[in-house]
Protein backbone atom coordinates (compact mmCIF):
# COMPACT_ATOMS: atom_id res chain seq x y z
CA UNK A 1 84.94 83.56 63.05
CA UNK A 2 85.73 80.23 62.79
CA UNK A 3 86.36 78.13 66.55
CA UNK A 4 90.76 78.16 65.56
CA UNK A 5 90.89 81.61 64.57
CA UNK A 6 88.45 82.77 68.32
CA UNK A 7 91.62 80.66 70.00
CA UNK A 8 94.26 82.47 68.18
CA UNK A 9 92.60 85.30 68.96
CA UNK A 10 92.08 85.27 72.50
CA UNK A 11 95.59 83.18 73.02
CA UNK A 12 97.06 86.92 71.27
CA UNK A 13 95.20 89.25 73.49
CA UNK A 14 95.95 87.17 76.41
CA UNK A 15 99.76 87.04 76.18
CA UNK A 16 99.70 90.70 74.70
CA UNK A 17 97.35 92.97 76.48
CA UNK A 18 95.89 90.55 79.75
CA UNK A 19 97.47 92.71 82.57
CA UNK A 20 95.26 95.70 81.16
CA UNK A 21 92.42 96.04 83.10
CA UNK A 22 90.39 96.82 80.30
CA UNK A 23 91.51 94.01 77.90
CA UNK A 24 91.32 91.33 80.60
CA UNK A 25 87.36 92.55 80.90
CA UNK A 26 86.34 92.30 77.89
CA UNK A 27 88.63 89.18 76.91
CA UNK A 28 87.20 87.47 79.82
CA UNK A 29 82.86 88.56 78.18
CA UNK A 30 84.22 87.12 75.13
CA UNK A 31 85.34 83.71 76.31
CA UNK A 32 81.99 83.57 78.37
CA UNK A 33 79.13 85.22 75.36
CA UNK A 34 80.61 82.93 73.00
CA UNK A 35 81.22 79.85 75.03
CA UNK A 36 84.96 79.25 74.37
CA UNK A 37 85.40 76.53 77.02
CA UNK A 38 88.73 76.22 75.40
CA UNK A 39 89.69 79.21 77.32
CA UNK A 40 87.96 78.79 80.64
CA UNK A 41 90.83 78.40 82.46
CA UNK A 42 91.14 82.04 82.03
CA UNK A 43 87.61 82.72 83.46
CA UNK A 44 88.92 81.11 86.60
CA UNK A 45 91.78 83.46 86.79
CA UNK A 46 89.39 86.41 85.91
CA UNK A 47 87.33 85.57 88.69
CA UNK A 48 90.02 85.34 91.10
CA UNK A 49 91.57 88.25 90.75
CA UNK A 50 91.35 90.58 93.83
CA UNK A 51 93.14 93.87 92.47
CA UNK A 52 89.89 96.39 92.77
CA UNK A 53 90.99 97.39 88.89
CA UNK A 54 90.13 93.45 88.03
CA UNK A 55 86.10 94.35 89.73
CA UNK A 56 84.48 94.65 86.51
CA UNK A 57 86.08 91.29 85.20
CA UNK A 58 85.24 89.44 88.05
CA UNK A 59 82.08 90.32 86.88
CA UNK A 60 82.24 89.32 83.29
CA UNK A 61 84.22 86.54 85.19
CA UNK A 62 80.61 85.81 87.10
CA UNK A 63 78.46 85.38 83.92
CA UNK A 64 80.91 83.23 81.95
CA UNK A 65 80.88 80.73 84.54
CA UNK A 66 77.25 80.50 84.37
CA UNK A 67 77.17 80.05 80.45
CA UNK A 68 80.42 77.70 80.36
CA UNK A 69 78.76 75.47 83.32
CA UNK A 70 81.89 76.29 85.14
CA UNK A 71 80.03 74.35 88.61
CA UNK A 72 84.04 74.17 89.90
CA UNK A 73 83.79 77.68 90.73
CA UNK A 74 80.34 78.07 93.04
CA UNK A 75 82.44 78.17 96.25
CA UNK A 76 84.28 81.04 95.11
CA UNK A 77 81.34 82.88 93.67
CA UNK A 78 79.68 81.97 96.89
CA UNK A 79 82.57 83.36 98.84
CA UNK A 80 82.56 86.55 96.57
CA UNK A 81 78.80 87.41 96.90
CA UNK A 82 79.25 87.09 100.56
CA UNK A 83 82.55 89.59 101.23
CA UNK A 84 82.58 92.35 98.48
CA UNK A 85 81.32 95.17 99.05
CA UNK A 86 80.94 96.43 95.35
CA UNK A 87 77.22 96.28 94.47
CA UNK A 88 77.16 95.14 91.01
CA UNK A 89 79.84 92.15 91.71
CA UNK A 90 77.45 91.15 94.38
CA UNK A 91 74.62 90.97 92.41
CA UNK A 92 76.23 89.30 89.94
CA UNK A 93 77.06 86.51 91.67
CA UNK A 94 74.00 86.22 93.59
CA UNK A 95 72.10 86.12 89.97
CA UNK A 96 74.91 83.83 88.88
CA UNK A 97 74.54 81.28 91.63
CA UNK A 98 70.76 81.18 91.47
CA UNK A 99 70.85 80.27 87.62
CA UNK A 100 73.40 77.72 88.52
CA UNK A 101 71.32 75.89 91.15
């Protein structure tokens, strides 16, 4: 898909469907497997979230930062990885912050 139809795409399923758990997910994989720094601004969001149905974006959140080179964000990973208590968001960010260093 060409680079302005991923935008009109994402900018859709943002202001349609972005407060569904489910959506904001896998928006927020999307944005970070394909590298849309266009839309990064929504991986920091993602990753800030702290509503427990947000966990698995905060994840996807995690790994997009890592392949958009989001650096800006390594004190909140950091802060994640030391105070959840869910496993896999831990992990993630601990695997996250290592690739970033």
């Amino acid at each position: 898909m060409p680079r302005p139809q991923q935008l009109e795409e994402i900018d859709h399923i943002h202001a349609k469907f972005w407060s569904d758990y489910g959506a904001n997910y896998l928006l927020t994989a999307v944005i970070g497997l394909n590298r849309v720094h266009e839309r990064s601004d929504l991986v920091r969001t993602a990753l800030a979230e702290t509503l427990p149905q947000y966990a698995k974006s905060r994840v996807a959140a995690a790994w997009a930062c890592l392949r958009l080179e989001l650096n800006d964000q390594i004190e909140l990973l950091q802060d994640i990885q030391m105070n959840t208590r869910w496993v896999p968001l831990k992990w993630s960010c601990e695997q996250v912050l290592k690739q970033m260093s």
